[in-house]
N, C-alpha and C. Protein backbone atom coordinates (compact mmCIF):
# COMPACT_ATOMS: atom_id res chain seq x y z
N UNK A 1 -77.98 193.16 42.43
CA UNK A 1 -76.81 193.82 43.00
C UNK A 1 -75.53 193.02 42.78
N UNK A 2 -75.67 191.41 42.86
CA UNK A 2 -74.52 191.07 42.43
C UNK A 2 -73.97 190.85 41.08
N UNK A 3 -74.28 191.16 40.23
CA UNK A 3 -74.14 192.12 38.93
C UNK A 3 -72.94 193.32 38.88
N UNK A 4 -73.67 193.73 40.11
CA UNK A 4 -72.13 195.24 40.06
C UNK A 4 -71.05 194.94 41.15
N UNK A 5 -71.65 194.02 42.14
CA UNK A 5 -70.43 194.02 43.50
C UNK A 5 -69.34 192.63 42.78
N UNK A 6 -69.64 191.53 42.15
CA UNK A 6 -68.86 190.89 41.81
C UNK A 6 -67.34 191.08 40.83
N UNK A 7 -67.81 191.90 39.68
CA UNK A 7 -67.38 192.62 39.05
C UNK A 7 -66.33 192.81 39.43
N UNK A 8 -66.78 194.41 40.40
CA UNK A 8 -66.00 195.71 41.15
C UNK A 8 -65.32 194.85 42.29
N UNK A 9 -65.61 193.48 42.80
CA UNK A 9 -65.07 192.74 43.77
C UNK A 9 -63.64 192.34 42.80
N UNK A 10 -63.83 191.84 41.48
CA UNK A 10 -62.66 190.84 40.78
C UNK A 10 -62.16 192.06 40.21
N UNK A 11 -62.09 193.82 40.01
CA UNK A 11 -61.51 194.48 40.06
C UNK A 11 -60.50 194.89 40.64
N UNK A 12 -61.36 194.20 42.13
CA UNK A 12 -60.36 195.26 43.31
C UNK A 12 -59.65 194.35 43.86
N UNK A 13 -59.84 192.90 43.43
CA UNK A 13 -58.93 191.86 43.87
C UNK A 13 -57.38 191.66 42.43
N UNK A 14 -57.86 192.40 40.90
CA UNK A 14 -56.78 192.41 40.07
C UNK A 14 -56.17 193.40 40.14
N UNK A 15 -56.02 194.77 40.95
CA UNK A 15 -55.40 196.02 41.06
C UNK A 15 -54.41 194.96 42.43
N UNK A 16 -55.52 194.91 43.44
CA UNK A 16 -54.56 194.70 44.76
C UNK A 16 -53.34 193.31 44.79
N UNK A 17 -53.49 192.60 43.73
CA UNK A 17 -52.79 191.39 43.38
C UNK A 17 -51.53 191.93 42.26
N UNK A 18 -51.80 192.71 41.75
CA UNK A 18 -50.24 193.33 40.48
C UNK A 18 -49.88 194.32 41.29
N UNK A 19 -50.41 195.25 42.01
CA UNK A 19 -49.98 196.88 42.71
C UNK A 19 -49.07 195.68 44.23
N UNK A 20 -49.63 194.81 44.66
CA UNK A 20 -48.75 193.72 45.26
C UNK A 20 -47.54 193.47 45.51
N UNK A 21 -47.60 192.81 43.86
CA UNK A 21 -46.15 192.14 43.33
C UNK A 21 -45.36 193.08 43.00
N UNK A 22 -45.81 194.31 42.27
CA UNK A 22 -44.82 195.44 41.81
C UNK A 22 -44.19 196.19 42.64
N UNK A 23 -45.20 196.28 44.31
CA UNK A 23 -44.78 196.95 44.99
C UNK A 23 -43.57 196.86 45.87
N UNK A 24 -43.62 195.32 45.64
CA UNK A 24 -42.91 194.20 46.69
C UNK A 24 -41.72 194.29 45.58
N UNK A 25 -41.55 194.54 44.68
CA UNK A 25 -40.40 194.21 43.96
C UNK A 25 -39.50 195.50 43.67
N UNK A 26 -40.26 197.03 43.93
CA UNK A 26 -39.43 198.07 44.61
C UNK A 26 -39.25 198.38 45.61
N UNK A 27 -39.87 197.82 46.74
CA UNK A 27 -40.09 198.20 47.46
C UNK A 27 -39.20 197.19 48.84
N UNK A 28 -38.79 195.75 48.42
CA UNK A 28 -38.46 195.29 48.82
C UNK A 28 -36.47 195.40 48.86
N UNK A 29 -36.26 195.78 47.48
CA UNK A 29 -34.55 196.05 47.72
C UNK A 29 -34.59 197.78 48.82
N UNK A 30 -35.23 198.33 48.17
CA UNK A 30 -35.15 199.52 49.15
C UNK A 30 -34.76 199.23 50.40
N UNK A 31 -35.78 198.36 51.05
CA UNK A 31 -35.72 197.73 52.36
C UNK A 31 -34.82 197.62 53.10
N UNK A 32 -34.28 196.55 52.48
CA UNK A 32 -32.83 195.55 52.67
C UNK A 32 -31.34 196.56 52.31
N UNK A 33 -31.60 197.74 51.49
CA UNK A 33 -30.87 198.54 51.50
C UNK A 33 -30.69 199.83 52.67
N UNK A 34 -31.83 199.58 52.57
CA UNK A 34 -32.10 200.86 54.23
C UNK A 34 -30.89 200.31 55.54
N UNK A 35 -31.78 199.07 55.58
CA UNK A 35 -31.12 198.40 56.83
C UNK A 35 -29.14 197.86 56.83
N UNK A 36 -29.05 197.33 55.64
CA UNK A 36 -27.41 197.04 55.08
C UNK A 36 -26.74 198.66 55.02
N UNK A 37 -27.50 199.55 54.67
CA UNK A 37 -26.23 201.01 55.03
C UNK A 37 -26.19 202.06 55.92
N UNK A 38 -27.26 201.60 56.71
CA UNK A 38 -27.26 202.57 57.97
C UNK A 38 -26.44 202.20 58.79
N UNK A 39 -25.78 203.51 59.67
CA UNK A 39 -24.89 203.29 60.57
C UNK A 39 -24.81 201.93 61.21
N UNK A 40 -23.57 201.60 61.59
CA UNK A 40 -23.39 199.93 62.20
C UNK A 40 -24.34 198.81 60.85
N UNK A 41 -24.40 198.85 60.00
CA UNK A 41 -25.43 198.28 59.15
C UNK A 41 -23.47 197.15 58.42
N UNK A 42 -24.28 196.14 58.17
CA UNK A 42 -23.40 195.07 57.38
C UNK A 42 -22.56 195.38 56.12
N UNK A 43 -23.09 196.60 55.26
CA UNK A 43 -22.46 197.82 53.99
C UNK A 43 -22.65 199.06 54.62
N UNK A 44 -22.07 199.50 55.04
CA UNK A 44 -22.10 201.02 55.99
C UNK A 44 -21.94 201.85 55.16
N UNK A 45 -22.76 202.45 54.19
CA UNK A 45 -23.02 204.14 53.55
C UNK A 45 -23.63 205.18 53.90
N UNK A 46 -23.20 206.07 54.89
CA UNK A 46 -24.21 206.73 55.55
C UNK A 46 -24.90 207.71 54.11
N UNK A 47 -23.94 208.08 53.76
CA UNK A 47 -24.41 208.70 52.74
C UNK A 47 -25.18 208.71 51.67
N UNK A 48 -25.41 207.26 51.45
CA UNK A 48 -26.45 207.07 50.83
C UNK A 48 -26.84 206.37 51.33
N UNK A 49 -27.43 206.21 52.40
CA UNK A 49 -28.65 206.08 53.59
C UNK A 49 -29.71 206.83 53.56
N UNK A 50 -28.90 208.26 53.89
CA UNK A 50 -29.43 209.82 53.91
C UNK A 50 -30.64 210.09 52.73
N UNK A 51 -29.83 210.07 52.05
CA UNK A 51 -30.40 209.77 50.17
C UNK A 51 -31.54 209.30 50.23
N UNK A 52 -31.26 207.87 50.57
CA UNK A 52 -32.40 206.94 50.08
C UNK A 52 -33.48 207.31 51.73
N UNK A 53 -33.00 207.67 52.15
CA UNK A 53 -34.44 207.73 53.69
C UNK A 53 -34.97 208.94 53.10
N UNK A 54 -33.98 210.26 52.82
CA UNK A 54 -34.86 211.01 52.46
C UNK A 54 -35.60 211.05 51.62
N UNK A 55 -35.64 210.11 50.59
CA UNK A 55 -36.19 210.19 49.19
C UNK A 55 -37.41 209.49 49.67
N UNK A 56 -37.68 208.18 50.25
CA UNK A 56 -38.35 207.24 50.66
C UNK A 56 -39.72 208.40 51.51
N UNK A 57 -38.75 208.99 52.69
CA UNK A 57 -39.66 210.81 53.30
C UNK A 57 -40.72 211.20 52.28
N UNK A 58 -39.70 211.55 51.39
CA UNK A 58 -40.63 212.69 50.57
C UNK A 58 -42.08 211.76 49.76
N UNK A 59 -41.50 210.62 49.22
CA UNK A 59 -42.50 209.63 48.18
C UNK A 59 -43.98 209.27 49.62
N UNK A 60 -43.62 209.15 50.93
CA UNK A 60 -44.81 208.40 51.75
C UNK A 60 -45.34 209.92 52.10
N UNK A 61 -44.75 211.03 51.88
CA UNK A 61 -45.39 212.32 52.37
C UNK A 61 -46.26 212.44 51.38
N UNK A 62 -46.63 212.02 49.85
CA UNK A 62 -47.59 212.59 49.06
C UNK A 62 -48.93 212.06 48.84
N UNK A 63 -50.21 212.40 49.30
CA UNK A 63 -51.49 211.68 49.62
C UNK A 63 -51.60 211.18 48.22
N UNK A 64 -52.36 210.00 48.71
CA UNK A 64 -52.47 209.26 47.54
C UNK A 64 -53.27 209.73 45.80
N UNK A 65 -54.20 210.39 46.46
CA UNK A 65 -54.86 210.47 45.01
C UNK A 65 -54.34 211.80 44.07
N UNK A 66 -53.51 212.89 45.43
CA UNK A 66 -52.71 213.85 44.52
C UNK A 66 -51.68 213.25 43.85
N UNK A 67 -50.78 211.76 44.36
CA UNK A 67 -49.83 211.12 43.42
C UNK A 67 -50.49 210.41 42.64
N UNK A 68 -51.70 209.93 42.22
CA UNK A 68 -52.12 209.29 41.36
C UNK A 68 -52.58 210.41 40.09
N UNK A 69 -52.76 211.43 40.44
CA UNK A 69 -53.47 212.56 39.28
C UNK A 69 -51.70 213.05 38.70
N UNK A 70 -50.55 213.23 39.89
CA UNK A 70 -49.02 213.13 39.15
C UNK A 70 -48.82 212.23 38.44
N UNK A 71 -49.09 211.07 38.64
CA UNK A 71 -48.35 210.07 37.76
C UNK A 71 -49.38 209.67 36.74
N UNK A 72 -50.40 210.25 36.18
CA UNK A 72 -51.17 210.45 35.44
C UNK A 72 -50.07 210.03 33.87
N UNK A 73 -49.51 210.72 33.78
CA UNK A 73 -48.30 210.72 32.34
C UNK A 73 -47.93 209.86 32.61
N UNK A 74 -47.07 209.25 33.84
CA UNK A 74 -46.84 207.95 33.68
C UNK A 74 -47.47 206.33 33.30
N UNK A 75 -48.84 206.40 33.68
CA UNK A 75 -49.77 205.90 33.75
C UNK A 75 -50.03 205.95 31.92
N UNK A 76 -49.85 206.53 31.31
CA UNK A 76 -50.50 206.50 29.91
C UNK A 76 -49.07 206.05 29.02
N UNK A 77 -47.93 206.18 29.65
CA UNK A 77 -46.88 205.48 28.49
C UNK A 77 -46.81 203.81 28.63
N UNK A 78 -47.01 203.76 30.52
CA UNK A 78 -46.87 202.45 30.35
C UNK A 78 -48.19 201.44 30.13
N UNK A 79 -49.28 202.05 30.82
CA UNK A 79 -50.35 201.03 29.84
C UNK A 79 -51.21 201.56 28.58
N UNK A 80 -50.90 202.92 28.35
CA UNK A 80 -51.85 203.30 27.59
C UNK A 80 -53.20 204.57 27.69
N UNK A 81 -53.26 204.46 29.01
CA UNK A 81 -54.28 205.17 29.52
C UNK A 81 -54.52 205.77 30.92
N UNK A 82 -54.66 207.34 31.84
CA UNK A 82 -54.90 207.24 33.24
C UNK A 82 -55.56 206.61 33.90
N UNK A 83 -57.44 206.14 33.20
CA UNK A 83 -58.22 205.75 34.37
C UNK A 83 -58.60 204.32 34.26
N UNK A 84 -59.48 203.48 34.97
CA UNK A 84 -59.38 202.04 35.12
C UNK A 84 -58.73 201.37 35.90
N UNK A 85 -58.82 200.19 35.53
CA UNK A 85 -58.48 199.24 36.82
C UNK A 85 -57.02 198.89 36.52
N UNK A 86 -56.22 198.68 35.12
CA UNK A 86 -55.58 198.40 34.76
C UNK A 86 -54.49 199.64 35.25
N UNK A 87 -54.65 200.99 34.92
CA UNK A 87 -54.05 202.07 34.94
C UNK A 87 -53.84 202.29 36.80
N UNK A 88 -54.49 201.98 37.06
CA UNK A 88 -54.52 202.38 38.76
C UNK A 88 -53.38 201.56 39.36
N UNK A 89 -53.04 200.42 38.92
CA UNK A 89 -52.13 200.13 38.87
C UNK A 89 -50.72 200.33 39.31
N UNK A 90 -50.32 201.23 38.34
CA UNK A 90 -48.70 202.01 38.43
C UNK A 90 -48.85 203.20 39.58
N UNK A 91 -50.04 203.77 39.88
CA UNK A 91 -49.82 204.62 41.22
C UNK A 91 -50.19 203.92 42.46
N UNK A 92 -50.52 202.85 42.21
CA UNK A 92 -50.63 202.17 43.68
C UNK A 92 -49.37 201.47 43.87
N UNK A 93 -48.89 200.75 43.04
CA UNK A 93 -47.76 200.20 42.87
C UNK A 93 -46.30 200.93 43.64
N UNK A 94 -46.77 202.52 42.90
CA UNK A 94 -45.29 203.37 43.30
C UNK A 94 -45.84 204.07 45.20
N UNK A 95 -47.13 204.28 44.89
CA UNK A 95 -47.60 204.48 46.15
C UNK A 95 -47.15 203.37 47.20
N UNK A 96 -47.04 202.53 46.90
CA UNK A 96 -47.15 201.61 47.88
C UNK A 96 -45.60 201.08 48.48
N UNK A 97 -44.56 201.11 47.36
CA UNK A 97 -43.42 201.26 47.27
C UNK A 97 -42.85 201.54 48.93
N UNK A 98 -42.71 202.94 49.07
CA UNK A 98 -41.71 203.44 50.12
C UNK A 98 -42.40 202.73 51.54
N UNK A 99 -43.69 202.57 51.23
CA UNK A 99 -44.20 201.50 52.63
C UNK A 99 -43.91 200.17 53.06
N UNK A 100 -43.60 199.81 51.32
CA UNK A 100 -43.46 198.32 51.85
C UNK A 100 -41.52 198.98 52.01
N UNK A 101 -40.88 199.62 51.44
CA UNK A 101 -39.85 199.54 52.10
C UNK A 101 -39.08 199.79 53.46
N UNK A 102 -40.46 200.78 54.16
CA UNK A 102 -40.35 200.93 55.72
C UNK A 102 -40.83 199.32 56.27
N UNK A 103 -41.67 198.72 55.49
CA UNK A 103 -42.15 197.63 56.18
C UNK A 103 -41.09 196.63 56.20
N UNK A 104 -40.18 196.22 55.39
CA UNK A 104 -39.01 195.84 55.56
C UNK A 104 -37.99 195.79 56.10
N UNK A 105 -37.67 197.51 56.09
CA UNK A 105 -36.10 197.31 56.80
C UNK A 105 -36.92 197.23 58.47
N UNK A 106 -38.19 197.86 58.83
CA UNK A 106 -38.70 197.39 60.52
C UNK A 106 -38.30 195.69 60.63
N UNK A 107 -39.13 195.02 59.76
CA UNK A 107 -38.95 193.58 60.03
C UNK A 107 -37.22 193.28 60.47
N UNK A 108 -36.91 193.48 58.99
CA UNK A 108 -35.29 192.99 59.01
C UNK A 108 -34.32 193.66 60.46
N UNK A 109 -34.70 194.55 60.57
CA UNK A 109 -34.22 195.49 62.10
C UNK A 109 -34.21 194.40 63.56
N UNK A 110 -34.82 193.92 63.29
CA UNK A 110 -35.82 192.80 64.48
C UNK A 110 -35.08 191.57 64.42
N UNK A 111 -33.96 191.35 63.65
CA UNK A 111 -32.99 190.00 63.45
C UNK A 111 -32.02 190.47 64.65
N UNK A 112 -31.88 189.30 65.27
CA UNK A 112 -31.28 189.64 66.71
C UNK A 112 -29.55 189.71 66.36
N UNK A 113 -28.81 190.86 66.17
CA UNK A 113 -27.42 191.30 65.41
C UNK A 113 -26.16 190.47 66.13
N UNK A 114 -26.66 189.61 67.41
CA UNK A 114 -25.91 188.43 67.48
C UNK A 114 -25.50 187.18 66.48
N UNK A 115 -26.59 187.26 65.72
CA UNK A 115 -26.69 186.40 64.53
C UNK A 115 -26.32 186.87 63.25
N UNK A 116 -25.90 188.17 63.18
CA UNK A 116 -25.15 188.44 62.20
C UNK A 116 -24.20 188.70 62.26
N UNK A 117 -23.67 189.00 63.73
CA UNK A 117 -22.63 189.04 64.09
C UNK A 117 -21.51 187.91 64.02
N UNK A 118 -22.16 186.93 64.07
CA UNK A 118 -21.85 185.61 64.20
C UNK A 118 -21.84 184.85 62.67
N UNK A 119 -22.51 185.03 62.01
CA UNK A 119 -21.91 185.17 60.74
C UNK A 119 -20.83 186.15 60.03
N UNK A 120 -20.68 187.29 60.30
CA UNK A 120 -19.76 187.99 59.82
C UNK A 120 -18.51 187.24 60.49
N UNK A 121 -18.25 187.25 61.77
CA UNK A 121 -17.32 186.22 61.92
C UNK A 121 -16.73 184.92 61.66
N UNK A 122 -17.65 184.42 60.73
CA UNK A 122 -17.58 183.34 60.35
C UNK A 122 -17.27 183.33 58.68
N UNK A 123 -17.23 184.69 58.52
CA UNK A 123 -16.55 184.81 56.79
C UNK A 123 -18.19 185.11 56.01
N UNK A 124 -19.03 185.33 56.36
CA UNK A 124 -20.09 185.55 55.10
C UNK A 124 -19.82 186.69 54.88
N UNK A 125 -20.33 186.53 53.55
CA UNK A 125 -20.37 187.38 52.50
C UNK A 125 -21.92 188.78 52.68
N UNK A 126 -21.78 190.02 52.41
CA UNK A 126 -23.35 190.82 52.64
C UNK A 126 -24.27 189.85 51.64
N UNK A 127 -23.96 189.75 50.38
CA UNK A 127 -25.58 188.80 49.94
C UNK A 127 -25.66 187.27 50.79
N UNK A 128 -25.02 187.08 51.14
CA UNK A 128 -25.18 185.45 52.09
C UNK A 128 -25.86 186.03 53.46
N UNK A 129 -25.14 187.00 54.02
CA UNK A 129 -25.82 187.70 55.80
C UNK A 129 -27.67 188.03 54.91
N UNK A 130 -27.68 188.54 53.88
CA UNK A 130 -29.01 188.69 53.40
C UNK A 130 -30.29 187.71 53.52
N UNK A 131 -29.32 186.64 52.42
CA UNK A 131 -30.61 185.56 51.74
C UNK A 131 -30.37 184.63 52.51
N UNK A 132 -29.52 184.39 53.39
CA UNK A 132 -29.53 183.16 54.70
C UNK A 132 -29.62 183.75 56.25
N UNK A 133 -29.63 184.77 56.49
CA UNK A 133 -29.56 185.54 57.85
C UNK A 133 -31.31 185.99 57.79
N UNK A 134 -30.96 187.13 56.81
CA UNK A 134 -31.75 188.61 57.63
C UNK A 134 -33.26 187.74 57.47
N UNK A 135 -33.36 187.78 56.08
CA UNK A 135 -34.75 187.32 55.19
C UNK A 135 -34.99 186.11 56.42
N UNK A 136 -34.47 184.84 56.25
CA UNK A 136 -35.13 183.55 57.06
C UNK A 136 -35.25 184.12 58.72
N UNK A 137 -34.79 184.57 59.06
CA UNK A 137 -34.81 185.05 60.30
C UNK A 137 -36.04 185.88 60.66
N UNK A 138 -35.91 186.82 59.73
CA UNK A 138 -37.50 187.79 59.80
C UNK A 138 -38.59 187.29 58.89
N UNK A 139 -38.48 185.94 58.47
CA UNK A 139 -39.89 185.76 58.04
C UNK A 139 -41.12 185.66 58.54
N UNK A 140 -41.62 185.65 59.39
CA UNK A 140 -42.82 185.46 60.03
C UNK A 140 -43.14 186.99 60.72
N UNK A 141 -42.19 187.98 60.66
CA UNK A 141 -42.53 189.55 60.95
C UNK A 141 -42.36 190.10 59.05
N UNK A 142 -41.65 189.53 58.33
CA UNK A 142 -42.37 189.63 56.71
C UNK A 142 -43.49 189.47 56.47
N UNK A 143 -43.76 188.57 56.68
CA UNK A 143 -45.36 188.26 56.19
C UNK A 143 -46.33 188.94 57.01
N UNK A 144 -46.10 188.98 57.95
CA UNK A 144 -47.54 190.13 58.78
C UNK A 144 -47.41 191.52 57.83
N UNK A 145 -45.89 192.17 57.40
CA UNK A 145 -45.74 193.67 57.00
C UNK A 145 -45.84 193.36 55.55
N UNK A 146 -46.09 192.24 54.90
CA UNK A 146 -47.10 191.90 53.54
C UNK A 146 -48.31 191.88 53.67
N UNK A 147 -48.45 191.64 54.27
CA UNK A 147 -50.11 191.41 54.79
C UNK A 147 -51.13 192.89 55.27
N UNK A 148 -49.65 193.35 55.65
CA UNK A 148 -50.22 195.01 56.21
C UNK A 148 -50.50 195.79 54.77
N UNK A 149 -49.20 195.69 54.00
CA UNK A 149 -48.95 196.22 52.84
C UNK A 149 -50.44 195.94 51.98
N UNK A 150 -51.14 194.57 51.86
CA UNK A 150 -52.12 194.25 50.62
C UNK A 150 -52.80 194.99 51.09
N UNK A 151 -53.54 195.28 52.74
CA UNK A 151 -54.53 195.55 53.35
C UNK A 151 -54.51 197.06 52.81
N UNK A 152 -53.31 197.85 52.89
CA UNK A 152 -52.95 199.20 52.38
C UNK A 152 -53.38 199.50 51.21
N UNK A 153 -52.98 198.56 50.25
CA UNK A 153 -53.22 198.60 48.70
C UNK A 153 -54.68 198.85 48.58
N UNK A 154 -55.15 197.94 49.54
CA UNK A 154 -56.77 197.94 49.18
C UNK A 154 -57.38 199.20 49.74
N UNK A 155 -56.88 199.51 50.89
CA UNK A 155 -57.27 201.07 50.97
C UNK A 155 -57.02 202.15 50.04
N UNK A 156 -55.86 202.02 49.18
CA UNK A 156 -55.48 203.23 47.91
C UNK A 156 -56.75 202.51 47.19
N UNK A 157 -56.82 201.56 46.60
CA UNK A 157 -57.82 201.10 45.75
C UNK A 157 -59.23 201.58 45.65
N UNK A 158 -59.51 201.75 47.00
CA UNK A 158 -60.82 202.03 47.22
C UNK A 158 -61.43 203.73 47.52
N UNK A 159 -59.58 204.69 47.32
CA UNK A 159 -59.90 205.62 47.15
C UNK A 159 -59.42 206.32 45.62
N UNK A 160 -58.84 205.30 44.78
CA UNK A 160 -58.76 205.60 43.82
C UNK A 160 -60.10 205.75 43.28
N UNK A 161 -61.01 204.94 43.16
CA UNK A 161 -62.56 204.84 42.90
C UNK A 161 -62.91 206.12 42.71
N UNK A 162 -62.41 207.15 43.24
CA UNK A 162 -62.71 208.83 43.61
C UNK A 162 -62.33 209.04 42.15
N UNK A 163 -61.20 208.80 41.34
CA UNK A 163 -61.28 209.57 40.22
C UNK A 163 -61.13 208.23 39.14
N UNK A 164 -62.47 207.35 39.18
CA UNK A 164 -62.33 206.35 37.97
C UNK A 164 -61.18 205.49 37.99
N UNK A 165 -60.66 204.70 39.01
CA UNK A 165 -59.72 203.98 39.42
C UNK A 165 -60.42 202.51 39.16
N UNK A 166 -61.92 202.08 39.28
CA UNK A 166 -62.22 201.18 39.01
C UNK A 166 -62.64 200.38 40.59
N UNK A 167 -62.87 199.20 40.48
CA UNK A 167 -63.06 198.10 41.86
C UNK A 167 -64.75 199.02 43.04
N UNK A 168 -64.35 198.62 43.97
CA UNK A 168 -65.53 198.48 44.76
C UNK A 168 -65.17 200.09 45.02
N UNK A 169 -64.30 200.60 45.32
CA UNK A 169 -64.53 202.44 45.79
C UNK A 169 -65.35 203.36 44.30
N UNK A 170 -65.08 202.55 43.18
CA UNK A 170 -65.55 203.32 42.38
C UNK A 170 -66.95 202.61 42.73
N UNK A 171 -67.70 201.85 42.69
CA UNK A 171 -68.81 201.07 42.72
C UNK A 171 -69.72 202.00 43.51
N UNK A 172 -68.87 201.78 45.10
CA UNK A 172 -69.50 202.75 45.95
C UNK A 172 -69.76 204.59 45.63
N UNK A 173 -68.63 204.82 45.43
CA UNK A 173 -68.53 206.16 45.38
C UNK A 173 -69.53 206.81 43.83
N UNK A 174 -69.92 205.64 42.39
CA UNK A 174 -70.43 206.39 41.95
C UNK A 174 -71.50 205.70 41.43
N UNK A 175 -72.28 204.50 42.17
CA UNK A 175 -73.76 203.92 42.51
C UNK A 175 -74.04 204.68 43.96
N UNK A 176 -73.33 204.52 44.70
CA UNK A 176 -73.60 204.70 46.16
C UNK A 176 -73.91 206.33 46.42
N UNK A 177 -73.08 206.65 46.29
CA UNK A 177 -72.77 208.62 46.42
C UNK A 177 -73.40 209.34 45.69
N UNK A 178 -73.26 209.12 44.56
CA UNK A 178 -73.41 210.08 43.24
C UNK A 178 -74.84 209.37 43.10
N UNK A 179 -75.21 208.02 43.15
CA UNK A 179 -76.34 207.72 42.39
C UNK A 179 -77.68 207.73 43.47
N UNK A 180 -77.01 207.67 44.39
CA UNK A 180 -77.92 207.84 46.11
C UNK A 180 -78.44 206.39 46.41
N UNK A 181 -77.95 205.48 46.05
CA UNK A 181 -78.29 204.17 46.72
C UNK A 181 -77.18 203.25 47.33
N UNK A 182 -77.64 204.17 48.66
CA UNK A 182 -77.17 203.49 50.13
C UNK A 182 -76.83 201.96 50.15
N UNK A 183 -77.98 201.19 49.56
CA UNK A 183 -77.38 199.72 49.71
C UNK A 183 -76.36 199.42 49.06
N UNK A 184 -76.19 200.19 48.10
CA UNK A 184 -74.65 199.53 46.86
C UNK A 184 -73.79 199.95 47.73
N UNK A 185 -73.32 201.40 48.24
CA UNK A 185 -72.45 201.86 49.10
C UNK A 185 -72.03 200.49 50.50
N UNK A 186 -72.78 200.85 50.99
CA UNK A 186 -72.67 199.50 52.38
C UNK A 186 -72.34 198.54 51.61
N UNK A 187 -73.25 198.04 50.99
CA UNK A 187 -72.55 196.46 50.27
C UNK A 187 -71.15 196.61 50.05
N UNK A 188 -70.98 197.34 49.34
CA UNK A 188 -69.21 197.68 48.78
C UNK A 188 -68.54 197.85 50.52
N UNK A 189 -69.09 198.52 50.89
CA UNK A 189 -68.05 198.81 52.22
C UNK A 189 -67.77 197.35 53.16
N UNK A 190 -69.18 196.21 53.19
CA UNK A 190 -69.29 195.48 53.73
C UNK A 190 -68.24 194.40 53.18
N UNK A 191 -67.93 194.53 51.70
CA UNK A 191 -67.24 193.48 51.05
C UNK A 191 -65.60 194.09 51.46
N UNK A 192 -65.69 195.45 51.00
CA UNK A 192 -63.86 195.66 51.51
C UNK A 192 -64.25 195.17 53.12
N UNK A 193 -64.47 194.85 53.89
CA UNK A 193 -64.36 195.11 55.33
C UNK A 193 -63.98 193.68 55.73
N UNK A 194 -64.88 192.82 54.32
CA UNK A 194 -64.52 191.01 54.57
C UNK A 194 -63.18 191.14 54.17
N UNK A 195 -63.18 191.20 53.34
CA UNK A 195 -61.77 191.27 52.27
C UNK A 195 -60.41 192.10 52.99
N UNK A 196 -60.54 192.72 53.91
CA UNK A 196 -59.45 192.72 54.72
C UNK A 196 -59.47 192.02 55.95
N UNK A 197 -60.20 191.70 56.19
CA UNK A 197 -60.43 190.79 57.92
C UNK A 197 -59.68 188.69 56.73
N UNK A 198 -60.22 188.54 56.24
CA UNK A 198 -59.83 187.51 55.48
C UNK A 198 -58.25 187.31 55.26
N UNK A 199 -57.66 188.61 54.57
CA UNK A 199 -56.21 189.02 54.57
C UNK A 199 -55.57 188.63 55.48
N UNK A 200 -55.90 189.69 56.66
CA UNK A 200 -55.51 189.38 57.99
C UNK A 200 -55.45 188.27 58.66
N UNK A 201 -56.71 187.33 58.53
CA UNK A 201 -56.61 186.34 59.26
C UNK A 201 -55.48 185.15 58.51
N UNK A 202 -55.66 185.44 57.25
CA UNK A 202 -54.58 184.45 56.08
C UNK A 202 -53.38 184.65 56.40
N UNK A 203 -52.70 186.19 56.47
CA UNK A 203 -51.25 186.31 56.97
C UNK A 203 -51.28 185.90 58.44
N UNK A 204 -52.00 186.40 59.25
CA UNK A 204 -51.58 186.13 60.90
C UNK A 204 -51.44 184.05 61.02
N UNK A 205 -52.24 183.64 60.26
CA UNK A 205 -52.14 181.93 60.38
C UNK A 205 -50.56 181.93 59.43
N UNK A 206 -50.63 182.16 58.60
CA UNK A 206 -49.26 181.91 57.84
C UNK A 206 -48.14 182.47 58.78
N UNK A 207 -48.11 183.61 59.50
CA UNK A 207 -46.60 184.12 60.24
C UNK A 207 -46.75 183.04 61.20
N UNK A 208 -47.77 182.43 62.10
CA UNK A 208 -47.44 181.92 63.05
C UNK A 208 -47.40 180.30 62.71
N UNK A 209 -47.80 179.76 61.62
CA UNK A 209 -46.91 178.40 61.22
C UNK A 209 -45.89 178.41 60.85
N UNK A 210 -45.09 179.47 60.10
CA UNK A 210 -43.84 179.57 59.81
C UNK A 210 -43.05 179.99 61.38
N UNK A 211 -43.69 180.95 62.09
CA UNK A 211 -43.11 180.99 63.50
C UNK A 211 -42.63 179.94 64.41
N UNK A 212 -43.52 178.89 64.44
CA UNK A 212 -43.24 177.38 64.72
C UNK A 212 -42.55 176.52 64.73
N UNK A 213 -42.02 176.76 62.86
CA UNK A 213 -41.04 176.00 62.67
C UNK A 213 -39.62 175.96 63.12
């Protein structure tokens, strides 16, 4: 058995490690933009507030595996191909997007606006209230809503498996389901179940040493 769970384990640990970083890297200006142009916000655009919340609406309203069978075309210009571990990729990535950008501007929301207040009075600049205010201030409620975010990823991951996505949901879903052996299924379920309790316990120790400091 560990033949197929190791594998489908270093699968579902190379989808949830790039769908991660990519996600965090759209998903993170969104964020910081949510929170800088909403009303009373440090760049006040309501108008494109509106925009970007509603757009952000519509992208977390679409279940995951119907946006992964959409972005199917997308999926084949930029790596080549829809299914696999590699391809699963770009819809977890965009899937994951508008979450980690709610997960953001919540954190950044949570900076006590005395302290930016207090910088704006003091002459900063919006990218200085950013990368010396908002960010150091909300780091240790960052990292828990990263931590939420991987745990997420690994849930798309494991239902991508449903249409040849690759990692432990495919393992399960087509040894386990399709092939009728129960132990591969559990095993797979037993390994995602470590593999997020592990997460969890890694971010919750990391927010609260950085909390400390």
């Amino acid at each position: 058995m560990a033949k197929l769970i190791i594998p489908s384990l270093l699968e579902t640990l190379y989808m949830v490690f790039f769908s991660t970083i990519f996600s965090l890297a759209l998903g993170f200006p969104l964020g910081i933009l949510l929170v800088i142009t909403e009303k009373d916000g440090i760049w006040e655009k309501p108008a494109f507030y509106k925009i970007l919340d509603g757009i952000i609406n519509v992208l977390r309203s679409f279940p995951f595996l119907i946006l992964m069978i959409l972005l199917f075309p997308l999926s084949r210009i930029i790596v080549g191909k829809t299914i696999g571990t590699t391809a699963t990729i770009v819809p977890l990535s965009i899937a994951a997007a508008p979450f980690v950008a709610r997960v953001i501007e919540s954190s950044l929301k949570e900076v006590d606006k005395g302290v930016i207040e207090l910088s704006l009075s003091m002459g900063a600049t919006v990218p200085q209230i950013i990368f010396k205010v908002l960010i150091p201030e909300a780091m240790p409620s960052l990292i828990l809503g990263i931590t939420l975010t991987i745990i997420n990823i690994i849930g798309y991951s494991a239902m991508a498996g449903a249409i040849g996505g690759g990692g432990l949901g495919d393992l399960a879903i087509r040894y386990g389901l399709y092939g009728f052996k129960t132990d591969i299924m559990i095993t797979s379920v037993v390994v995602i179940i470590l593999l997020v309790q592990g997460i969890q316990f890694l971010g919750n120790r990391l927010a609260t040493m950085i909390n400390k400091k």
